[in-house]
C-alpha atoms as a PDB file:
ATOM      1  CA  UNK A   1       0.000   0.000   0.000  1.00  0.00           C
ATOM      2  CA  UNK A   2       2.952   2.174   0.879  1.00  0.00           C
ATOM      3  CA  UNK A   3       4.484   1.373  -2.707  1.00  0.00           C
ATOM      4  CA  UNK A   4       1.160   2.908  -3.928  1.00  0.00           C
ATOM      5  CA  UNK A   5       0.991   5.809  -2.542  1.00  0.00           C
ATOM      6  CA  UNK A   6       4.293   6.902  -3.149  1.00  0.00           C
ATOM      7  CA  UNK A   7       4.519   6.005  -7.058  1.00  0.00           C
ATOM      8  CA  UNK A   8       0.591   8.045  -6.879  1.00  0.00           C
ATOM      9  CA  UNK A   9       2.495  11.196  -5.321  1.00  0.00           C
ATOM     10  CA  UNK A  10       5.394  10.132  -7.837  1.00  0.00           C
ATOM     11  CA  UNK A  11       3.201  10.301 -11.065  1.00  0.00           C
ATOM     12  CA  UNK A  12       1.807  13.862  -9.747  1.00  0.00           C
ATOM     13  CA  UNK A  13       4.913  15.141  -9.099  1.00  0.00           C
ATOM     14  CA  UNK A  14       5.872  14.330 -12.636  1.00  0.00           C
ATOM     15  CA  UNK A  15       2.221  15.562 -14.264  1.00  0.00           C
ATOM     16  CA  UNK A  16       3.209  18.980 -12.097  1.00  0.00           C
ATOM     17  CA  UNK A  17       6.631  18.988 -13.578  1.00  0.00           C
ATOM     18  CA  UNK A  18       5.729  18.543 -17.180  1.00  0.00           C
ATOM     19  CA  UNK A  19       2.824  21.006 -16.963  1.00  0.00           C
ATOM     20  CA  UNK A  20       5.378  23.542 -15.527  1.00  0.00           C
ATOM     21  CA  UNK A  21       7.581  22.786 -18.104  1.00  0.00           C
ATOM     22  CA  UNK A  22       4.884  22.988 -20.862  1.00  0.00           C
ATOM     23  CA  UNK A  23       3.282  26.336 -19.118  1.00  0.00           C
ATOM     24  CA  UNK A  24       6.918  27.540 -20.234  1.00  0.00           C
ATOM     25  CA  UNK A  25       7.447  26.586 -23.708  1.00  0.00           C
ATOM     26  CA  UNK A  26       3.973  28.051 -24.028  1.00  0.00           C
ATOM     27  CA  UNK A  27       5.198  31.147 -22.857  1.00  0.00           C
ATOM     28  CA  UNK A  28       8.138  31.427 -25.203  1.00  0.00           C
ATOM     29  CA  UNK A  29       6.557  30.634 -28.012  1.00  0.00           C
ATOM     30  CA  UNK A  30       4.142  33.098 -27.560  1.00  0.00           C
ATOM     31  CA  UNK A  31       6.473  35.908 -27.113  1.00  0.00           C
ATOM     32  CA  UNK A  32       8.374  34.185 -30.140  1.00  0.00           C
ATOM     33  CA  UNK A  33       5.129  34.721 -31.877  1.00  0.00           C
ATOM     34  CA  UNK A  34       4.950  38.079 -30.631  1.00  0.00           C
ATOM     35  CA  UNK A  35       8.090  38.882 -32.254  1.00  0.00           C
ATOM     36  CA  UNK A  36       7.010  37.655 -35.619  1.00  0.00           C
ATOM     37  CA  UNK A  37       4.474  39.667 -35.686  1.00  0.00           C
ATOM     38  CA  UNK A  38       6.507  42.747 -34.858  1.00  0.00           C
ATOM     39  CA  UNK A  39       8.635  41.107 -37.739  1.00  0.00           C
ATOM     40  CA  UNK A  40       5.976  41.734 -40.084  1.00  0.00           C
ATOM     41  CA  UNK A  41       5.234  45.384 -39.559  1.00  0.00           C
ATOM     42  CA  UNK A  42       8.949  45.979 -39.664  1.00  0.00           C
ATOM     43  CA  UNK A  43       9.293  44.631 -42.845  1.00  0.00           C
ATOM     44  CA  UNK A  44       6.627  47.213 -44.153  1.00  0.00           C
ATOM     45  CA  UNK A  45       8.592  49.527 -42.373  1.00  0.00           C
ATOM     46  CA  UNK A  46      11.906  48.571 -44.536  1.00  0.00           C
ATOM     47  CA  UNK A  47       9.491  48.096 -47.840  1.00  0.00           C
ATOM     48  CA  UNK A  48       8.356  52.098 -47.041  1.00  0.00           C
ATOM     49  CA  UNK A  49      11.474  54.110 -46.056  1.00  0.00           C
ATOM     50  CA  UNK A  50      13.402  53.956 -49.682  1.00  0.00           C
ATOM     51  CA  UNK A  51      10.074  55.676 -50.781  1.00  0.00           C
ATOM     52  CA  UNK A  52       9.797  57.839 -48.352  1.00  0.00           C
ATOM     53  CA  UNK A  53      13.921  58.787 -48.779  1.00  0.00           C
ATOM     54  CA  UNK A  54      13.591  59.167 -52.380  1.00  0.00           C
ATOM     55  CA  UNK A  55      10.477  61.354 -52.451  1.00  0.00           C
ATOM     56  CA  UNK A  56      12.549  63.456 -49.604  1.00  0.00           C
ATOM     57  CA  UNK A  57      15.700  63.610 -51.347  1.00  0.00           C
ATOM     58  CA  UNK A  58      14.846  65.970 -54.042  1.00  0.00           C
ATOM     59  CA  UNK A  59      13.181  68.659 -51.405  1.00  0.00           C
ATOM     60  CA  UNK A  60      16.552  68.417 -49.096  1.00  0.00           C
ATOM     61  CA  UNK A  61      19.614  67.561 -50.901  1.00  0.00           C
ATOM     62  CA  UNK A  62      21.558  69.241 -48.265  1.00  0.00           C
ATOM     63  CA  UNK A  63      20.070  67.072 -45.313  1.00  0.00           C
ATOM     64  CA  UNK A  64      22.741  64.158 -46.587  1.00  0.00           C
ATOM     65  CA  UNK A  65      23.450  63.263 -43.156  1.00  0.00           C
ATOM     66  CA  UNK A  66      20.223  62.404 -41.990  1.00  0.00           C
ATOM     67  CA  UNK A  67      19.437  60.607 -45.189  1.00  0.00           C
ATOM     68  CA  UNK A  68      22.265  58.215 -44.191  1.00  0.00           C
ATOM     69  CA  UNK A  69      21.630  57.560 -40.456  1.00  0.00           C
ATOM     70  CA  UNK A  70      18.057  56.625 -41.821  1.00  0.00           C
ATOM     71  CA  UNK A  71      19.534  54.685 -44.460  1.00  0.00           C
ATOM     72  CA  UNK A  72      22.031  52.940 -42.504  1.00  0.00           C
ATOM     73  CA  UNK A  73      20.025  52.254 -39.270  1.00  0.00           C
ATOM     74  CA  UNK A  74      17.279  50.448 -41.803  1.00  0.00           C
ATOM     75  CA  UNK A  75      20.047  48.176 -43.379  1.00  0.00           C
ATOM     76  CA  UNK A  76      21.261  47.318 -40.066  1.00  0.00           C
ATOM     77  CA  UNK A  77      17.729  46.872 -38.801  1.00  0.00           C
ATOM     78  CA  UNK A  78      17.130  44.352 -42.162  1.00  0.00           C
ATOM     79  CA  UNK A  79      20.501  42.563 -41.015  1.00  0.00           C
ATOM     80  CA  UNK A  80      19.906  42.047 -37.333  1.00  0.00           C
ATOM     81  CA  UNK A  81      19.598  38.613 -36.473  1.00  0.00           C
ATOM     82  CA  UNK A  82      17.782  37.292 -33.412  1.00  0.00           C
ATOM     83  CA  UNK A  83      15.185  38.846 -30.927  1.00  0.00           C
ATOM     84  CA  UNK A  84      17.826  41.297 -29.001  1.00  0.00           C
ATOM     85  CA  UNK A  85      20.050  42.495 -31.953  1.00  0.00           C
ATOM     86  CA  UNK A  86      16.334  43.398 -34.043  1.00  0.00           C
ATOM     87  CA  UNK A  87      15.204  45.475 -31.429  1.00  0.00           C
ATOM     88  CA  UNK A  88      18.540  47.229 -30.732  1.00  0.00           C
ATOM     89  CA  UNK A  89      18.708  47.873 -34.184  1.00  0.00           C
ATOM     90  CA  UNK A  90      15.003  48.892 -34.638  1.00  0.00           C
ATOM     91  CA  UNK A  91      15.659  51.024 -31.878  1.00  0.00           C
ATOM     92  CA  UNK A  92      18.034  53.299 -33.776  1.00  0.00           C
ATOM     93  CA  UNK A  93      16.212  52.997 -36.692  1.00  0.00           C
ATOM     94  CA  UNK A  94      13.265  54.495 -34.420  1.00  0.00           C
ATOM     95  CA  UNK A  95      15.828  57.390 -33.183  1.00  0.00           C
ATOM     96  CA  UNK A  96      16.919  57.820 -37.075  1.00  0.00           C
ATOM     97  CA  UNK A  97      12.954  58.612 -38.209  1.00  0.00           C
ATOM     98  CA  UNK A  98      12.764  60.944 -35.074  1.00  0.00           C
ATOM     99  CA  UNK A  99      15.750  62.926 -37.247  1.00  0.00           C
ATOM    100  CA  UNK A 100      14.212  62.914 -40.245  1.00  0.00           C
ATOM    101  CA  UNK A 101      10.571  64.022 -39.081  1.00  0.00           C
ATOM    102  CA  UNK A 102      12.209  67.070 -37.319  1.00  0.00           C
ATOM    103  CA  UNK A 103      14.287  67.823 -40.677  1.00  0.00           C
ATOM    104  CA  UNK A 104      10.861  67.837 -42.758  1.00  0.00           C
ATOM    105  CA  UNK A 105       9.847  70.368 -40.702  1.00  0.00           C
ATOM    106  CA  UNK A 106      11.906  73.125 -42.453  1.00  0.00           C
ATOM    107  CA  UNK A 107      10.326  71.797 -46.411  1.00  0.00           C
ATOM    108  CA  UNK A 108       6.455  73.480 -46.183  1.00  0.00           C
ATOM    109  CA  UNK A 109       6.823  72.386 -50.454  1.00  0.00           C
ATOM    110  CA  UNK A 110       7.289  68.937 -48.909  1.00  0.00           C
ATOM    111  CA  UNK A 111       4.491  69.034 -46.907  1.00  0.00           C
ATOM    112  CA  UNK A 112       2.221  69.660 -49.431  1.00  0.00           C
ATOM    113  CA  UNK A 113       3.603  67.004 -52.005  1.00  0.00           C
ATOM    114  CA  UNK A 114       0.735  64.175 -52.886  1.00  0.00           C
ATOM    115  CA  UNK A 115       3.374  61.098 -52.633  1.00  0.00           C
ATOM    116  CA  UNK A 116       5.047  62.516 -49.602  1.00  0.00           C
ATOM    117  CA  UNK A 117       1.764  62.794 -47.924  1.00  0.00           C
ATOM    118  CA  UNK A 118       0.653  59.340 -48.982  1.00  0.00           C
ATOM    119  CA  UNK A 119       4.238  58.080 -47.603  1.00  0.00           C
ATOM    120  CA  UNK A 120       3.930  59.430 -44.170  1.00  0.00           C
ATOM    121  CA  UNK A 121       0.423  58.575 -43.593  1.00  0.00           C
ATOM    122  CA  UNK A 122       1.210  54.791 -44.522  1.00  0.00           C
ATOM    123  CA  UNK A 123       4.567  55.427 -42.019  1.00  0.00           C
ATOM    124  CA  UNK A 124       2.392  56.671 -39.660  1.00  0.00           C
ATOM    125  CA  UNK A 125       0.036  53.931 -39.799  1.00  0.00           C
ATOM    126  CA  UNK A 126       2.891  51.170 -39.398  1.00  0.00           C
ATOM    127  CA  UNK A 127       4.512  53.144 -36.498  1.00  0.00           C
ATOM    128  CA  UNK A 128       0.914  52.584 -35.088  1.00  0.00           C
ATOM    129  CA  UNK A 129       1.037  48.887 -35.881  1.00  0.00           C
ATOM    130  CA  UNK A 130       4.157  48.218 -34.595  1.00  0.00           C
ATOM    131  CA  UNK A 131       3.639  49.844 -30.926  1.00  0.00           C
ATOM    132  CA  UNK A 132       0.371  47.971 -31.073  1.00  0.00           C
ATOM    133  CA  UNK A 133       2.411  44.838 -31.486  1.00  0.00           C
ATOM    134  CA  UNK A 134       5.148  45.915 -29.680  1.00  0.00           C
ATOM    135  CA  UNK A 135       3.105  46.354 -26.316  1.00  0.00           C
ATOM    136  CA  UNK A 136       1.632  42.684 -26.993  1.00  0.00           C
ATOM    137  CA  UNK A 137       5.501  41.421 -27.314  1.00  0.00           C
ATOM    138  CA  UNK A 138       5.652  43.632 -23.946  1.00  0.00           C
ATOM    139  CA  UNK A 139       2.780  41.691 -22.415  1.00  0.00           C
ATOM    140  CA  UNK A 140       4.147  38.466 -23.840  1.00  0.00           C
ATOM    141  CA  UNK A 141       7.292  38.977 -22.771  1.00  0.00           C
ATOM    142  CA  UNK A 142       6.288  40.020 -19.002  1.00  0.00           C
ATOM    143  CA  UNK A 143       4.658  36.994 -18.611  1.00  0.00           C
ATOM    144  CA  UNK A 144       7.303  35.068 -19.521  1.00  0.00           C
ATOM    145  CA  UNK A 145       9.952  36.658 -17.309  1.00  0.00           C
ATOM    146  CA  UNK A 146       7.339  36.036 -14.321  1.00  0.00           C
ATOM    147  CA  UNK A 147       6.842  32.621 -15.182  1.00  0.00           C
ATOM    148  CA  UNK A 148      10.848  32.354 -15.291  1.00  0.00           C
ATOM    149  CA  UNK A 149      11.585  34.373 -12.195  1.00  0.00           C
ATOM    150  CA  UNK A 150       8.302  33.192  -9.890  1.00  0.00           C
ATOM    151  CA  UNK A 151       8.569  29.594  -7.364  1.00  0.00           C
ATOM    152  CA  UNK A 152       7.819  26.892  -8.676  1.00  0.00           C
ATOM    153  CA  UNK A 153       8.668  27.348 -12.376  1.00  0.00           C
ATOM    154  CA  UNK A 154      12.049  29.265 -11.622  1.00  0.00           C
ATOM    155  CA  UNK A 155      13.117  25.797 -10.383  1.00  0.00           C
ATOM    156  CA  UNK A 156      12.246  24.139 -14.382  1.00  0.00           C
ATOM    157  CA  UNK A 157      13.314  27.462 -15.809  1.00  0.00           C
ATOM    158  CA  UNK A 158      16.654  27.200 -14.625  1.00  0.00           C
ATOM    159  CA  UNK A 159      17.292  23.190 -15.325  1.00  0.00           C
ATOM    160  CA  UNK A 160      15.650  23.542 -18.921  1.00  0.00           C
ATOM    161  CA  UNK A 161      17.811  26.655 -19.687  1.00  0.00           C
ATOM    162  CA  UNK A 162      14.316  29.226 -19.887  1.00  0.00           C
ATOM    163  CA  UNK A 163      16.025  32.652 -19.060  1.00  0.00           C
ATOM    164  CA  UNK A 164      14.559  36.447 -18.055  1.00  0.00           C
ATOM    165  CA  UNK A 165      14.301  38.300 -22.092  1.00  0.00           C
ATOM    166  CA  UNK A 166      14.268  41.904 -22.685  1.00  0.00           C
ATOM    167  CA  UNK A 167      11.468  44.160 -23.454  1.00  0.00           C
ATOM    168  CA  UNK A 168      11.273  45.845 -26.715  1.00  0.00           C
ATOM    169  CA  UNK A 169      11.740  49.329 -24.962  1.00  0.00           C
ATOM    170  CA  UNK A 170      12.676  52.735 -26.547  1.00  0.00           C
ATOM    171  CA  UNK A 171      16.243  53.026 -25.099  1.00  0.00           C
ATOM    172  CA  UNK A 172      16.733  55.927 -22.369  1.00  0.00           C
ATOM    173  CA  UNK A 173      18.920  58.070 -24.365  1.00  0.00           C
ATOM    174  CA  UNK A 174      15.710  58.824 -26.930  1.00  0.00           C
ATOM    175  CA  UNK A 175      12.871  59.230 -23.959  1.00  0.00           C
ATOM    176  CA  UNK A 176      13.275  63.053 -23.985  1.00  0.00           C
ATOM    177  CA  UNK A 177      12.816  63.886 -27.872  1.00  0.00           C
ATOM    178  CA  UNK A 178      10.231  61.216 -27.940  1.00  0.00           C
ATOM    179  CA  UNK A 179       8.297  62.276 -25.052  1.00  0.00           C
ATOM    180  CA  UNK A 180       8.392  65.867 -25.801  1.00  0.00           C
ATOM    181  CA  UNK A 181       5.000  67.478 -27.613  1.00  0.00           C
ATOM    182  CA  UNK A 182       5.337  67.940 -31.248  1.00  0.00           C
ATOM    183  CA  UNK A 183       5.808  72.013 -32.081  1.00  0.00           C
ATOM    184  CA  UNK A 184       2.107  72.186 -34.455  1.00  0.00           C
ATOM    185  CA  UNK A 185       2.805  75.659 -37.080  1.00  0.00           C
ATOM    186  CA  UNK A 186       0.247  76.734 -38.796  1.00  0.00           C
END
């Protein structure tokens, strides 16, 4: 009887165990999911900012500089590899479209231009998509790192490797020219 009730309380220790573990690959692949739907927006993104460069380029041939950094930062961002180096490098690329928004501002000709306002309304739109999906990699994410860091499942987090992630955050050095109120001319 003794034999019995041990291999019961066996079994459910096991059962607990493997539903822990599952709980946890559920997790990740969520937030893996997560990403690949940030994944997609960013790659309308990269489809959109050659356009967007171009119909610039003609208005401000002098604003070479910024032209690059935006250039550059989106090659890098099409080159990163893996979860961490993307959002580092969609991070700059973020910080790069700051620069170029702020260097429209001096181009009223611009501003009135047909293609350039088709351009940024479809940027627009995807920089709305992808801090929708952004906040749900957030949320993903969050609930992974509590599942990873919380007792029980920190103990089958550890011995199966499952580790805190990042957020896909806007690094600190940007915070004040993002959070600052847009200067509205009319």
């Amino acid at each position: 009887m003794t034999i019995i009730i041990i291999l019961v309380i066996v079994a459910l220790l096991v059962f607990w165990g493997i539903s822990i573990y599952n709980r946890l690959v559920k997790l990740r692949n969520n937030r893996e999911n997560a990403f690949a739907n940030i994944d997609v927006q960013l790659k309308q993104r990269h489809d959109l900012i050659p356009q967007l460069v171009a119909s610039v380029k003609g208005y401000a041939e002098h604003e070479k500089e910024v032209f690059t950094r935006v250039t550059e930062a989106r090659t890098a961002a099409m080159n990163a590899t893996g979860i961490n180096d993307k959002i580092a490098a969609e991070n700059a690329l973020t910080s790069a479209l700051a620069g170029l928004k702020v260097s429209l501002e001096a181009y009223p000709d611009l501003k009135a231009n047909q293609n350039f306002l088709q351009l940024q309304t479809e940027i627009a739109d995807i920089e709305n998509k992808i801090a929708a999906v952004r906040r749900y990699f957030n949320t993903a994410t969050r609930e992974l790192n509590n599942a990873v860091q919380t007792f029980p499942s920190n103990l089958f987090a550890n011995m199966f490797g499952f580790k805190k992630e990042p957020m896909f955050e806007i690094p600190q050095e940007d915070r004040p020219t993002l959070e600052q109120a847009p200067e509205i001319k009319f």
